[in-house]
Every structure is written in C-alpha cells, then in structure tokens.
Protein backbone atom coordinates (compact mmCIF):
# COMPACT_ATOMS: atom_id res chain seq x y z
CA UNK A 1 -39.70 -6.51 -20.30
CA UNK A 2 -38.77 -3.18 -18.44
CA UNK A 3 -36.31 -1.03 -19.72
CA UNK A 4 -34.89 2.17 -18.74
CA UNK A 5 -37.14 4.41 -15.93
CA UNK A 6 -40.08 1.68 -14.68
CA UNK A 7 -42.12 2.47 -11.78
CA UNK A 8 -41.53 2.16 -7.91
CA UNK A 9 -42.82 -1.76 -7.20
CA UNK A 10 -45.57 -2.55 -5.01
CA UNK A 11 -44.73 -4.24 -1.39
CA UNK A 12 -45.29 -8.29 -1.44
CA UNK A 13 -48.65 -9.57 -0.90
CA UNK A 14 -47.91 -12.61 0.55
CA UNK A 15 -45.77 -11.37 3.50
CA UNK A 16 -45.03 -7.73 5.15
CA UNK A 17 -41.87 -5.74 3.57
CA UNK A 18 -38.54 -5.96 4.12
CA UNK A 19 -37.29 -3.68 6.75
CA UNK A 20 -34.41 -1.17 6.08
CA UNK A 21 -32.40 -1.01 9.35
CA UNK A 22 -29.23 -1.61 7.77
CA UNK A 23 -27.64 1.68 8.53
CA UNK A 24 -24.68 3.32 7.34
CA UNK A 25 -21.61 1.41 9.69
CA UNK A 26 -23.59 -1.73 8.97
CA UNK A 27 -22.81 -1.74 5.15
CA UNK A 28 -19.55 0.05 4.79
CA UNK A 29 -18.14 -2.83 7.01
CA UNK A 30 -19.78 -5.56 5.23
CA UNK A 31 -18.35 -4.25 2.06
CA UNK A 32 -15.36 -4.52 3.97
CA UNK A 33 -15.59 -7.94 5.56
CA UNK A 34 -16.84 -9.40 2.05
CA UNK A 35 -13.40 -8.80 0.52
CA UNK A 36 -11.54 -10.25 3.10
CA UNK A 37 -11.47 -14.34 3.57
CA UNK A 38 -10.50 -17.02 5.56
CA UNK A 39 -7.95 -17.78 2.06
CA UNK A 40 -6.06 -14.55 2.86
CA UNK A 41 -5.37 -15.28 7.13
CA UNK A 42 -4.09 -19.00 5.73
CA UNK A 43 -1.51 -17.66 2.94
CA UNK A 44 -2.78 -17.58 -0.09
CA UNK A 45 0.00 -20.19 -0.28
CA UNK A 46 -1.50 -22.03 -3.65
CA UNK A 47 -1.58 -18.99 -5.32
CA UNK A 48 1.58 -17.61 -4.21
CA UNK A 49 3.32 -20.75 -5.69
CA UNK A 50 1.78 -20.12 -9.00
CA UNK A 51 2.96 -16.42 -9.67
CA UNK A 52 5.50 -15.46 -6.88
CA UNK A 53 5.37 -11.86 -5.68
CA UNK A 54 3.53 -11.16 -9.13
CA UNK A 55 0.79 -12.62 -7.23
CA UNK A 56 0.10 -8.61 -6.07
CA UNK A 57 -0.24 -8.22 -9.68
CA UNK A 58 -3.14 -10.75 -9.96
CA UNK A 59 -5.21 -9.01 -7.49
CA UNK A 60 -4.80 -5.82 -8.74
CA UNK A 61 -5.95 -7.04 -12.14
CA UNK A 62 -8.82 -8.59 -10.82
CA UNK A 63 -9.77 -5.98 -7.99
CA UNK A 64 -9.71 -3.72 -11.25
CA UNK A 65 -12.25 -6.34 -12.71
CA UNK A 66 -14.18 -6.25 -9.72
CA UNK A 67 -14.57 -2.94 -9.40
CA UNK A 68 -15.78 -2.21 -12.46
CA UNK A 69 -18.39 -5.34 -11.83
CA UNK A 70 -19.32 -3.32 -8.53
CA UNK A 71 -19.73 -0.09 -10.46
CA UNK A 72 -22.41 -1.55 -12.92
CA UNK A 73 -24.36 -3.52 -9.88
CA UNK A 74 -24.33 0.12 -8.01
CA UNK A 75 -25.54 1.87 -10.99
CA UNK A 76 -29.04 -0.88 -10.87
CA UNK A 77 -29.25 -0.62 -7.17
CA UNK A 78 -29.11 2.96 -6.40
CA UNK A 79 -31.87 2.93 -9.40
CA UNK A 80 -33.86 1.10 -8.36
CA UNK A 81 -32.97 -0.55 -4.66
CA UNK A 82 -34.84 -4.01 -4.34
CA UNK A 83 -33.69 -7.44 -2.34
CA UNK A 84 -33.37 -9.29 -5.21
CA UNK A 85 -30.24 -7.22 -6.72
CA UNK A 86 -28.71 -8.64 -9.73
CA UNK A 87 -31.07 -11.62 -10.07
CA UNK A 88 -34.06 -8.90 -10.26
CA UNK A 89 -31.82 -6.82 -12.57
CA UNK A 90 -31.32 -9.90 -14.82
CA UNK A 91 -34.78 -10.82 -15.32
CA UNK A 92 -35.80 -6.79 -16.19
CA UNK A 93 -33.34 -6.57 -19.09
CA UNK A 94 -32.15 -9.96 -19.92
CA UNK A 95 -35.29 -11.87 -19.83
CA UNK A 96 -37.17 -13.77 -17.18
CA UNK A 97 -34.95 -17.04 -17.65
CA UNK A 98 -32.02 -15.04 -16.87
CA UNK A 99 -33.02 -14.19 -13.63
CA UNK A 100 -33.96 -17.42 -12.65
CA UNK A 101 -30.69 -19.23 -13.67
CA UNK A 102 -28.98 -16.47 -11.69
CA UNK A 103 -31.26 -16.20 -8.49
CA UNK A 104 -31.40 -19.79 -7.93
CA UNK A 105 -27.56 -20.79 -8.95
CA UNK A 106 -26.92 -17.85 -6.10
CA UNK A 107 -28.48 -19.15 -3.74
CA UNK A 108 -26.68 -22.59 -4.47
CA UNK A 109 -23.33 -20.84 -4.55
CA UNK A 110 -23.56 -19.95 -1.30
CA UNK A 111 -24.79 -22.90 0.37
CA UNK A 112 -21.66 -24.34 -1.21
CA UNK A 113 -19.36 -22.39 0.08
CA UNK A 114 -21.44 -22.11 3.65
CA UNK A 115 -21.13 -25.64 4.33
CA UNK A 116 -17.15 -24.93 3.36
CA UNK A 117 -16.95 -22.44 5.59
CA UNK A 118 -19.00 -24.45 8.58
CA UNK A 119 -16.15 -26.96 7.76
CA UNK A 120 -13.32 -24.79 8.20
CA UNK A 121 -15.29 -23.69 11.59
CA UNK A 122 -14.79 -26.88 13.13
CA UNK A 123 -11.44 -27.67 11.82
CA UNK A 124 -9.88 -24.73 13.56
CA UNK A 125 -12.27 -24.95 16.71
CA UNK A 126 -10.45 -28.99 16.67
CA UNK A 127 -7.19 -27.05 17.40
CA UNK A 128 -8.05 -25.79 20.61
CA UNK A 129 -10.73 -28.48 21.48
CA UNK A 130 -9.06 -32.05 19.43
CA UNK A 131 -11.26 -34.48 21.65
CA UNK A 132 -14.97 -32.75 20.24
CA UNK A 133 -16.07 -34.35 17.11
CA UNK A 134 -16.09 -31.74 14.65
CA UNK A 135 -19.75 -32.46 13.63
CA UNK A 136 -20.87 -30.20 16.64
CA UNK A 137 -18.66 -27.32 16.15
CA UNK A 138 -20.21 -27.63 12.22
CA UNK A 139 -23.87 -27.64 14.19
CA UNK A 140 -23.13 -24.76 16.87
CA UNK A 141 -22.26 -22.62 13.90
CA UNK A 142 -24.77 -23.24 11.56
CA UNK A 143 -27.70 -22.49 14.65
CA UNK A 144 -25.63 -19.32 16.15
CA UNK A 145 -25.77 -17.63 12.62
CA UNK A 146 -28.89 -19.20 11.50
CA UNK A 147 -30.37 -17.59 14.69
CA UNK A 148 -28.64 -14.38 14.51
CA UNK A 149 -30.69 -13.91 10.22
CA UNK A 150 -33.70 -15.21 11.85
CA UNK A 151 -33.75 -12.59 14.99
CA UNK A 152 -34.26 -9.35 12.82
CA UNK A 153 -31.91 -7.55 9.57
CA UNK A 154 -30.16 -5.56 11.97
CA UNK A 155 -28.51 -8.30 14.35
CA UNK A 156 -27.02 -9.46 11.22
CA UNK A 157 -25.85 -6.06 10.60
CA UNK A 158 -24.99 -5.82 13.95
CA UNK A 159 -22.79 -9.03 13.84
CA UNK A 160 -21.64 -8.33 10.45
CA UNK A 161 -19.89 -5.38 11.61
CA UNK A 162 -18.22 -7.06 14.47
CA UNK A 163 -17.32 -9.34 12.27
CA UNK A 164 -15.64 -7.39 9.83
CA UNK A 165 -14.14 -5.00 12.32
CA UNK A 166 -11.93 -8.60 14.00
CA UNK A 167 -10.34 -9.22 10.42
CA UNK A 168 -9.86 -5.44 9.86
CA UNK A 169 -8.14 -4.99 13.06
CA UNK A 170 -5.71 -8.02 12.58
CA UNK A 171 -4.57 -7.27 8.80
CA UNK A 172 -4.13 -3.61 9.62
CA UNK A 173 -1.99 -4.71 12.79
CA UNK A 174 0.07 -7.06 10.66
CA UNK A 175 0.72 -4.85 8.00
CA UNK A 176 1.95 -2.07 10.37
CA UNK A 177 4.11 -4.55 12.67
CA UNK A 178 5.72 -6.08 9.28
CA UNK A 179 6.71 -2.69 7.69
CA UNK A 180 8.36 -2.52 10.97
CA UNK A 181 9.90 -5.45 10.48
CA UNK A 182 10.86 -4.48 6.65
CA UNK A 183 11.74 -0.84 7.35
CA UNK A 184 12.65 -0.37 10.93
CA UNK A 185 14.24 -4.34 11.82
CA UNK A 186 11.46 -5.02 14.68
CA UNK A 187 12.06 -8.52 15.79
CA UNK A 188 15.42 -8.93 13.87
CA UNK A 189 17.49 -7.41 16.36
CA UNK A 190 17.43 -3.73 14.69
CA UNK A 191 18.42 -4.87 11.33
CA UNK A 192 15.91 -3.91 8.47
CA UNK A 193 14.99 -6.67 6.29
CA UNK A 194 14.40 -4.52 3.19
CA UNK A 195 12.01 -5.34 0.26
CA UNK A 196 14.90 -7.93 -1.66
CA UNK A 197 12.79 -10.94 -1.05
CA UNK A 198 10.43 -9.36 -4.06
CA UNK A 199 12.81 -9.89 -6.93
CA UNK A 200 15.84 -11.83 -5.35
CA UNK A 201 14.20 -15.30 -5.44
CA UNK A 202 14.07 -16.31 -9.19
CA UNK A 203 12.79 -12.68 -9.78
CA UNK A 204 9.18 -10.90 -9.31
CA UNK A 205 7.61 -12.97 -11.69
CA UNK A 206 9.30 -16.22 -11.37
CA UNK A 207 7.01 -18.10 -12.86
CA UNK A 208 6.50 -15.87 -15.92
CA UNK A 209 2.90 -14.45 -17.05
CA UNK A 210 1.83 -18.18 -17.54
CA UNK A 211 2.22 -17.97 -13.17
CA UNK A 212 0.17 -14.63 -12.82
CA UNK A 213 -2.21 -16.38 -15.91
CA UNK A 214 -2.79 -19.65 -13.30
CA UNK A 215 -3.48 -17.59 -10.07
CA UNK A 216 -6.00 -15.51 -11.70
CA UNK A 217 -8.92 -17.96 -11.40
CA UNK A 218 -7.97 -18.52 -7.53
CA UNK A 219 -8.22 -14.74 -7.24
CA UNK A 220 -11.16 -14.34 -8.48
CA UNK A 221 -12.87 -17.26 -6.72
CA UNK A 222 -11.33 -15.03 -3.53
CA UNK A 223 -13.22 -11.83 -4.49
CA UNK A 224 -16.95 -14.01 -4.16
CA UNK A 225 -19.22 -12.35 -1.81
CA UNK A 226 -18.31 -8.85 -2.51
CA UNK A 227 -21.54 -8.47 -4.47
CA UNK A 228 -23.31 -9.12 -1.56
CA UNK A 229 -23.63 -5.18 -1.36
CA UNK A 230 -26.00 -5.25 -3.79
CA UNK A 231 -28.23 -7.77 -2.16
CA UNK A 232 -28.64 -5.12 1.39
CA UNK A 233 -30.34 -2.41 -1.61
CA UNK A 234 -33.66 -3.45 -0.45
CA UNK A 235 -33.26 -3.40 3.59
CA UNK A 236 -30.79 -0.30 3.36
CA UNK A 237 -31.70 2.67 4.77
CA UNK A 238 -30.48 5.39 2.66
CA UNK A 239 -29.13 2.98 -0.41
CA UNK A 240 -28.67 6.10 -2.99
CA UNK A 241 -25.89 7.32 -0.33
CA UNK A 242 -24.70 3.99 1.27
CA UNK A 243 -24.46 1.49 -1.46
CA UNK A 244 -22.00 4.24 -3.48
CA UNK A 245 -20.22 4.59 -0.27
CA UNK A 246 -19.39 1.32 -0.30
CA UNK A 247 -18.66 -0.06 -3.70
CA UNK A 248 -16.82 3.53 -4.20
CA UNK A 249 -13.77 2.31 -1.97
CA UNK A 250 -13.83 -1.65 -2.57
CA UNK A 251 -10.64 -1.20 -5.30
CA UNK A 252 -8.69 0.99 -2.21
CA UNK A 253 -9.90 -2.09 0.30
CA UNK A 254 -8.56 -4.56 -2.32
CA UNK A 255 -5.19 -2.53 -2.23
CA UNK A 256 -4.77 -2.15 1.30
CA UNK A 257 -5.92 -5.48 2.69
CA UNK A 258 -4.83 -7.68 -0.17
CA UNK A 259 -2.21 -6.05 -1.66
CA UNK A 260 -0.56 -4.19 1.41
CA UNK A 261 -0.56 -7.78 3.44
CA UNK A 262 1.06 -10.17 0.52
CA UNK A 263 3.49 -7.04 0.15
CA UNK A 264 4.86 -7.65 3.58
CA UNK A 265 4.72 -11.10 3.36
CA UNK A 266 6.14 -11.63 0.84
CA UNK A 267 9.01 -8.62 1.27
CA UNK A 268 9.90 -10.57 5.10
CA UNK A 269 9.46 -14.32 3.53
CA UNK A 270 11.01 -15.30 0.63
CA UNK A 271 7.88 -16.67 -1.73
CA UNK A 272 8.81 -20.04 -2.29
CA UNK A 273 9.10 -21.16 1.20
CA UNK A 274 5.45 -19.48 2.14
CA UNK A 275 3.12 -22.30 3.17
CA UNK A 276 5.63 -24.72 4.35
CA UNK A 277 6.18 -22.94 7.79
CA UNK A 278 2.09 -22.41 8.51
CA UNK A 279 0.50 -18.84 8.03
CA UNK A 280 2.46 -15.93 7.35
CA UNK A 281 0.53 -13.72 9.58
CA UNK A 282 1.13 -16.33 12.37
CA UNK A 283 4.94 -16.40 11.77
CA UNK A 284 4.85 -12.27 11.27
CA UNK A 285 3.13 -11.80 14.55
CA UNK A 286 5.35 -14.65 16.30
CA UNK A 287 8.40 -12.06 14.95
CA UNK A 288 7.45 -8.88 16.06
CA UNK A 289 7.70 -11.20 19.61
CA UNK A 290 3.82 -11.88 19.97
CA UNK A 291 4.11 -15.61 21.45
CA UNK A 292 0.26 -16.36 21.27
CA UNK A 293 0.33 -14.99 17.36
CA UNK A 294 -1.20 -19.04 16.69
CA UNK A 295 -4.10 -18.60 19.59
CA UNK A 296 -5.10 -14.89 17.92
CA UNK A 297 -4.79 -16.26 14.43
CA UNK A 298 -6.65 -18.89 14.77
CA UNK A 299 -9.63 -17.01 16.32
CA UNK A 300 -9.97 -14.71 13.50
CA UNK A 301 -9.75 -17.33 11.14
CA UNK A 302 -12.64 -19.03 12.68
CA UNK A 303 -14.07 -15.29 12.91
CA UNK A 304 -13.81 -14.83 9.42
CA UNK A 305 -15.55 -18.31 8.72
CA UNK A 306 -18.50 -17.10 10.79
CA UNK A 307 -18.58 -14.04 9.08
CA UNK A 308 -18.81 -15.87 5.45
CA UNK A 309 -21.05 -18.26 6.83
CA UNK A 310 -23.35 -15.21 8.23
CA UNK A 311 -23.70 -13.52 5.05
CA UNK A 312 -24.19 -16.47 3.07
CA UNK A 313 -27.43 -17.40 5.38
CA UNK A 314 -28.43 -13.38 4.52
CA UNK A 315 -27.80 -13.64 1.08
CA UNK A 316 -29.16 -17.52 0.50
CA UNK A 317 -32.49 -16.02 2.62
CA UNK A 318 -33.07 -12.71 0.48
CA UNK A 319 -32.23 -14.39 -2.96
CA UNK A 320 -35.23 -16.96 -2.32
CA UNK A 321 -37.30 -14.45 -0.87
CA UNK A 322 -36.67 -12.45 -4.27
CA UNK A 323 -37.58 -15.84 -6.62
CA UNK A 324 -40.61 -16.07 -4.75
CA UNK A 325 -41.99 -13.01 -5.17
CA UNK A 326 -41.60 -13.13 -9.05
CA UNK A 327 -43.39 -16.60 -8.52
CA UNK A 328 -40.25 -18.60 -9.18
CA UNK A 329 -40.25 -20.47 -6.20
CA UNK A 330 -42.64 -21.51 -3.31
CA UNK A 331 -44.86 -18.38 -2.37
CA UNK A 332 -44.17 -19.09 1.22
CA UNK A 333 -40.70 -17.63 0.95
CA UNK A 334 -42.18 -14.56 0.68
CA UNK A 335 -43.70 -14.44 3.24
CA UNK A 336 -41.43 -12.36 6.25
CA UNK A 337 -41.83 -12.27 10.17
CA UNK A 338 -42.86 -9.14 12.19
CA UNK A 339 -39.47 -8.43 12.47
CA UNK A 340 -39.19 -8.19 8.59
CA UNK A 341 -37.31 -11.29 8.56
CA UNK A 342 -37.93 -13.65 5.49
CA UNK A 343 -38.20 -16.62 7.82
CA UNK A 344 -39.45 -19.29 5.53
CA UNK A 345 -36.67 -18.43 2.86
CA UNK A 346 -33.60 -17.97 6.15
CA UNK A 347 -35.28 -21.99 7.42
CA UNK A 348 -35.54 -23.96 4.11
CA UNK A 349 -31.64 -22.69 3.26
CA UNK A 350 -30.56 -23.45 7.08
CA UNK A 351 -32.44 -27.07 6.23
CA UNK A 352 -30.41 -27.31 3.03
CA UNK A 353 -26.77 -26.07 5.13
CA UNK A 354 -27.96 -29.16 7.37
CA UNK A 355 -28.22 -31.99 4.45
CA UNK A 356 -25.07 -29.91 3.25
CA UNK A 357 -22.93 -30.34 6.76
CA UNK A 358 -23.74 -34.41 7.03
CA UNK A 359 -22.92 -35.01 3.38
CA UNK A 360 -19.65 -33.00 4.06
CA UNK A 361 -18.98 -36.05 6.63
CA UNK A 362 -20.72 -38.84 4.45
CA UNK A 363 -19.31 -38.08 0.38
CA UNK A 364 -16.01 -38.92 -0.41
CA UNK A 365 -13.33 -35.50 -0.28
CA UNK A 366 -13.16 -35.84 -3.97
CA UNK A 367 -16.48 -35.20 -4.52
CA UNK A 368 -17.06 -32.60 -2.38
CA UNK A 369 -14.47 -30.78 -4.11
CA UNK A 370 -16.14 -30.98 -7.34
CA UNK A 371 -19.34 -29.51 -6.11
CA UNK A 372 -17.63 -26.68 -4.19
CA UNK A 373 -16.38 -26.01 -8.11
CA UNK A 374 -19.59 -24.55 -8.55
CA UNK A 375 -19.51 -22.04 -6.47
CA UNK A 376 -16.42 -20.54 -9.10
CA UNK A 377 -18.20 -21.09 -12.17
CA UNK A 378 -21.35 -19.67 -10.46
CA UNK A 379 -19.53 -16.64 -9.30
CA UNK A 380 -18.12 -15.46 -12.60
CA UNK A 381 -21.75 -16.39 -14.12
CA UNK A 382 -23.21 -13.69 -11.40
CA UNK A 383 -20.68 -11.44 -12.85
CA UNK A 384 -21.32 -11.59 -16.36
CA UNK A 385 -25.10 -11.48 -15.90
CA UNK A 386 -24.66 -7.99 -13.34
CA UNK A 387 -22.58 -6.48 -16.54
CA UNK A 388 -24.58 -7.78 -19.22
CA UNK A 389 -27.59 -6.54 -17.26
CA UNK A 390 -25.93 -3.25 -16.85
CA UNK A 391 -25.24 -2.84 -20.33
CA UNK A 392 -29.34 -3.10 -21.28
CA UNK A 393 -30.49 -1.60 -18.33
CA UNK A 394 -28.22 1.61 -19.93
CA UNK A 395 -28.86 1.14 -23.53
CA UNK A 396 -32.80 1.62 -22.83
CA UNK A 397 -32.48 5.18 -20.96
CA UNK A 398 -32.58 8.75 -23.58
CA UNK A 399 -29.49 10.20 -23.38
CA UNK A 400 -31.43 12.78 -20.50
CA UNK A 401 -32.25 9.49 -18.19
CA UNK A 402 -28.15 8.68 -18.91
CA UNK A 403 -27.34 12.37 -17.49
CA UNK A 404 -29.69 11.81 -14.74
CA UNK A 405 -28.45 8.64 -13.02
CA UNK A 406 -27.62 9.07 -9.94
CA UNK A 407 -24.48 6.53 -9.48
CA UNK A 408 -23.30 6.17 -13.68
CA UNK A 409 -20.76 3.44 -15.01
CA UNK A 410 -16.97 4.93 -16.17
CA UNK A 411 -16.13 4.57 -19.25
CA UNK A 412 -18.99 3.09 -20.43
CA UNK A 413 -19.80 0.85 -22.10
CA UNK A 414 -15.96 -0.06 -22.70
CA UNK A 415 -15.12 -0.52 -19.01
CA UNK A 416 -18.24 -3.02 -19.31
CA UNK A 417 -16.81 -5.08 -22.22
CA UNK A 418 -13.46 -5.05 -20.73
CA UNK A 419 -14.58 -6.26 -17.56
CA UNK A 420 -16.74 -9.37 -19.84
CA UNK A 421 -13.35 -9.94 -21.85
CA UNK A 422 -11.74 -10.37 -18.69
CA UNK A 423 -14.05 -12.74 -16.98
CA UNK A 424 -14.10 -14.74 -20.32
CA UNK A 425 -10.27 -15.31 -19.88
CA UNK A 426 -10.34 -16.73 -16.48
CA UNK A 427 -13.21 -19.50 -17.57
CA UNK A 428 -10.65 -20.22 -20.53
CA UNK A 429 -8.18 -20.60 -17.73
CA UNK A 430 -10.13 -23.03 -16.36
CA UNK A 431 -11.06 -25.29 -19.06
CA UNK A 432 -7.07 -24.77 -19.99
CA UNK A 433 -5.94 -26.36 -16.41
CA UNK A 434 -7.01 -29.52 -15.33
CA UNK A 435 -7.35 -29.19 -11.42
CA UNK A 436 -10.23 -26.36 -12.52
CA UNK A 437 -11.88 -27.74 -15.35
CA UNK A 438 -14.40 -30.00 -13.49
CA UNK A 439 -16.06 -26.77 -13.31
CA UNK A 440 -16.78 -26.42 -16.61
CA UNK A 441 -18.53 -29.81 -16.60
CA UNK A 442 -20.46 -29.27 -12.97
CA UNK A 443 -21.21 -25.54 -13.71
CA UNK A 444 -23.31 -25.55 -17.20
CA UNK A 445 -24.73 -29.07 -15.99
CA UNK A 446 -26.38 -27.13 -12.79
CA UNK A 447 -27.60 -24.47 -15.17
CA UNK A 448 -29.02 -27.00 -17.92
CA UNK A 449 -30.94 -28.75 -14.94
CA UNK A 450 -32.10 -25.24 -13.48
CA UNK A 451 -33.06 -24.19 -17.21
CA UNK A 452 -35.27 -28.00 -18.01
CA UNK A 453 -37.24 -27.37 -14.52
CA UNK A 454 -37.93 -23.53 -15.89
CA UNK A 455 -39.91 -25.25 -18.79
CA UNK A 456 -41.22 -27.62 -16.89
CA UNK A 457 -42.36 -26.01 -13.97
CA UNK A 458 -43.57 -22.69 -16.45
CA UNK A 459 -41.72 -20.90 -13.57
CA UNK A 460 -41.97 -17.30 -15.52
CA UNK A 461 -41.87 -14.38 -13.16
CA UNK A 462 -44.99 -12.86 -11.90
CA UNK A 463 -44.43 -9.35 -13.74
CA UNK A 464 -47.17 -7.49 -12.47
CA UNK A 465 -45.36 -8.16 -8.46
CA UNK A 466 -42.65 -5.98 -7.54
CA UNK A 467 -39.99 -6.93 -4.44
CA UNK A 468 -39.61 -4.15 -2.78
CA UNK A 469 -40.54 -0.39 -3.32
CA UNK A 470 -37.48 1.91 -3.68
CA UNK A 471 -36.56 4.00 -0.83
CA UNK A 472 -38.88 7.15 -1.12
C-alpha cells in the first residue's frame, strides 16, 4: 500500500486519458454551485422549525466541519491530482476495501439524489405546464444533462458555470434587496424593519441546543456535493492552483450564501411562520414589489435541480471510470471517447437514473424515502474516509515531505479529529431521532452487501494501474 511520495501513474490502457479542459471559471463556480441547493431557494423551512434563527448557527458549525473536510481532500488532490479523488485516496492509505466501499457507495449516492433531483425537475416544470405528465419533464432532463457529460468535460464545465452563475445571481439579489428591506424599509413604505425578528419570537434559540442539535443532520445532508471539487483533480487544468482556489473560499461561500440569506429571512419573517406562506425568497422578492418573484423563483429552482442533476451524472461517470481502472468494476468503464469522455461509465449510470426515474413513479413514497436515506449516511461515510485518508496519507511523509506539501492541513492532525468527532455526533443524531434513523439500518446494510460482493467477486484493485498521471 502507498504511502507518503509514490510515483506519477501511468495513463489507462483500456481507454485514452482524461482530458483537462476544466479551466479556472469552470471550477471556482462549481465549487460555488455545489454549496448551494434546491433546499436553500425552498426555505430551509424543516430546519428552521427545529432551531429558529440559531439555525445560522448550525451552518456555521458545519461549514466549519466542511471546511476542514475540504482542506484534507485538497491536501490529496493537489498531491497527487487523479479522477478518482477520495475513493483513490482511500484505497492508497486505508486499504483496497476502503476504496471500494467508498467509490461504489458514491456513485450510488448520487444516483439517489439524481433521480431526487429529476423529481423535483418535473414537479416545478408541472407549475407552469400542470396538463404534461411529469414522467417527461423527469425524461427531458435526464437526456439534456446526460447529453451535455457525454458531449466532452468542458460542456459540462461550460454548463456548470451557467449553472452556478443563475443561483449566484438570485441569492446575491435577494440578500441585497432584503437588507433594504431590513435597513432602509424598501417595500414597507420607508419604514425599516430592523433585525427584532432574530430574538423577539421565543428568543434566538427557541428551541434550545436540543433545536440547533436536530437541524445539524439536515445541514449536513445540505452541504453533499461540495466534494465534488475533488473529483475535477484529474480533468483540471492547473489543479495545484485551481483546486486551492476553490476549497480556499468554500467557508466565506457558506457565510455569504447560507448564512447572509437565512439572516434576512429570518430578520424580515418572523421564524415560526417561515414555510407556511411558500418560499421566503419568493415572498422577499414579491416585497421589494417584484410581481413575477414566483415565475423567477421557480426557474432557478428548477435551475438548481439541473445543476445537481449535472454534476451528479459527472461525478457518477468519473467515480466508475476510477473503479474500473483499479479493476473494481467492468473494464469497459474505462474505456473514454475521443473527446476524453468516459462514455461507457456516463451510459451505464444514465441507464441506472432511468430504472431510478420509473421506480420513483412505481414504489410507494415511503420507500423511496428510505433509500434517498442513503445518500446521508453515504455522505458523512465519504467524509470520514477523505479525513481518515488524510490522516495516513500525512503520517507516512518525513517531516521534509510535511514542509514540502504544496496545499497542508491546519492544525493538524487536531482539526482532523475534530472534524471525525463532529461527523460522529451527527450519525448519533440520527440513530437518536426516529424520522433519521432508517439510515442507520439502510446505510451499513448497502455497505455489508458492497463488502460480501468484494470477497466474492476478489474485486482487489489492480495496483500496478494508475488513473490518471498528475499534471506535469
């Protein structure tokens, strides 16, 4: 097992390389886009009921979490820069059944939450169109972003960006017009409406810390997809100066975006009437006088769905590619296009999204919602195995390969534990609540299945093949 400074890998042998045309815009507003959901344009209403305007503490605690998880994923990637990221990093320093549980539950994670987000596509395209089955709307997205990843790396950067740039746009707009609202009385005939609504309702933490305690699982699970940075390492064009770019200014994103929007929300609204009266960002927008606020809402909401369902296809597509070329899954997903383009990996996962949109239609709600639970436990598992990775990858350098890193950890290694500590709170906050304790059940099930067909299958990695070589 590699530790510490291993050599550059060899390209594939069963397809061409990966192409790095993901240039500098291309990333920096991915990292962007991947911290911004379609949970945040809809309220965060569930969580806001939990912890009041304490909720702003919850997402500072876990941005802090995050960030620290991002840190120790950029130190490995500006390393060594390959697709397979964090799955790749697992298997060099935790062992080659490591980084099959966490490539393959990955790539299940997101075609989880793709076929949630395909979902939400065609519930708000039903607003505007109520008479077309939703099925089609599902379909139309699933082949418009399945053919954007197929096309060539950079459309989906080029998209990506776009993307990202649409729910950018609207939060920074809304956070501007509402501390107009709060400081300057837009919309309320001149009169400010002040910050009261933080503590005058029951307080700022009405709920106590047991209410920032039960939001922090539903925060977290609202942070997935921001390690997707990790997985552009290999098709980056200058990933020792992008990729710390990036991760370097997710924690100021996190404030701004997440922070700076429930802070005007919740200083116009009072917190426990959030939710009943539709999206805050609809009824801020319909305030500062904006009468289509629902029409523009709506649009980014189903932008922001395309966007998750984009970079789930990506990440789905590079995470297989990765498995197959340590000879953990089918050596046809290794194979890539002209274009660079993993095709085989991008079709079998568009296949799966298929089987994944009917049975959205044919199994009960119930159940649905218990296999969407996976995607949370399979998030926080991704998490723990970057840090734990992190943590060996740096405990097998000499104190002058330490100095020499390029991108280092703060604080390490306690920044490292504290981040583990943390993450093992919120899965004891799950197993403590019953509404999120099916995951606990679904979650160590998947891996226990993944872990028998390891055995069975002999699927050890092929050490001698390398992914991708770093850039030179």
């Amino acid at each position: 097992m590699p530790v510490g400074n291993h050599p550059a890998h060899a390209e594939p042998t069963e397809g061409g390389p990966l192409k790095r045309e993901l240039g500098e815009r291309h990333i920096r507003l991915m990292a962007l886009g991947a911290c911004i959901g379609v949970g945040l344009f809809l309220g965060s209403a569930k969580a806001i009921e939990m912890a009041g305007p304490a909720i702003m503490l919850s997402y500072i605690i876990g941005g802090l979490a995050i960030l620290v998880i991002m840190r120790a994923l950029g130190e490995m990637a500006v390393h060594n820069p390959v697709a397979g990221s964090f799955s790749r990093y697992a298997q060099d320093y935790l062992g080659p059944l490591a980084g099959f549980l966490t490539g393959w539950n990955y790539w299940f994670l997101w075609l989880v939450t793709c076929v949630a987000e395909i979902t939400a596509v065609a519930i708000y395209m039903g607003i505007w169109f109520p008479d077309v089955p939703r099925w089609i709307w599902a379909l139309m997205a699933l082949g418009s972003m399945g053919a954007v990843n197929l096309i060539a790396v950079k459309a989906f950067g080029e998209f990506e960006f776009w993307f990202a740039l649409i729910k950018i746009v609207t939060i920074i707009a809304m956070v501007l017009g509402g501390i107009g609202v709060i400081a300057f009385g837009f919309g309320n005939d001149g009169v400010a409406v002040g910050i009261s609504n933080l503590w005058s309702n029951g307080g700022f933490m009405p709920n106590g810390v047991t209410g920032v305690l039960m939001s922090l699982q539903m925060v977290m699970f609202a942070y997935l997809g921001v390690e997707m940075i990790g997985l552009t390492a290999g098709e980056a064009r200058n990933p020792q100066k992008t990729i710390p770019q990036a991760i370097g200014s997710v924690f100021w994103r996190i404030l701004l975006f997440y922070v700076g929007a429930l802070f005007v929300i919740l200083s116009i609204y009072p917190w426990d009437g959030i939710g009943s009266q539709g999206s805050p960002f609809v009824m801020t927008f319909e305030r500062l006088g904006i009468k289509t606020a629902a029409g523009i809402i709506n649009f980014v909401v189903i932008t922001a769905a395309l966007s998750s369902c984009n970079g789930g296809i990506f990440s789905t597509g590079r995470m297989l590619y990765s498995l197959a070329q340590n000879g953990q899954a089918p050596a046809a997903f290794a194979r890539t296009s002209k274009s660079g383009v993993p095709r085989n990996a991008l079709l079998l996962s568009i296949g799966a999204l298929l089987l994944g949109v009917l049975a959205n239609y044919l199994v009960p709600e119930k159940v649905f919602v218990w296999v969407t639970s996976i995607a949370t436990f399979g998030a926080i598992w991704t998490w723990v195995m970057i840090l734990l990775a992190q943590i060996k990858f740096r405990a097998g350098l000499s104190t002058a390969e330490q100095k020499a890193l390029k991108y280092r950890m703060w604080l390490w290694p306690l920044s490292s534990y504290l981040a583990l500590a943390f993450l093992v709170l919120v899965v004891g906050l799950m197993a403590y609540f019953e509404d999120t304790r099916v995951a606990l059940y679904i979650g160590p099930a998947f891996l226990v299945l993944l872990t028998v067909l390891y055995y069975t299958f002999r699927l050890a990695p092929k050490q001698e093949q390398g992914i991708v070589s770093p850039a030179s």
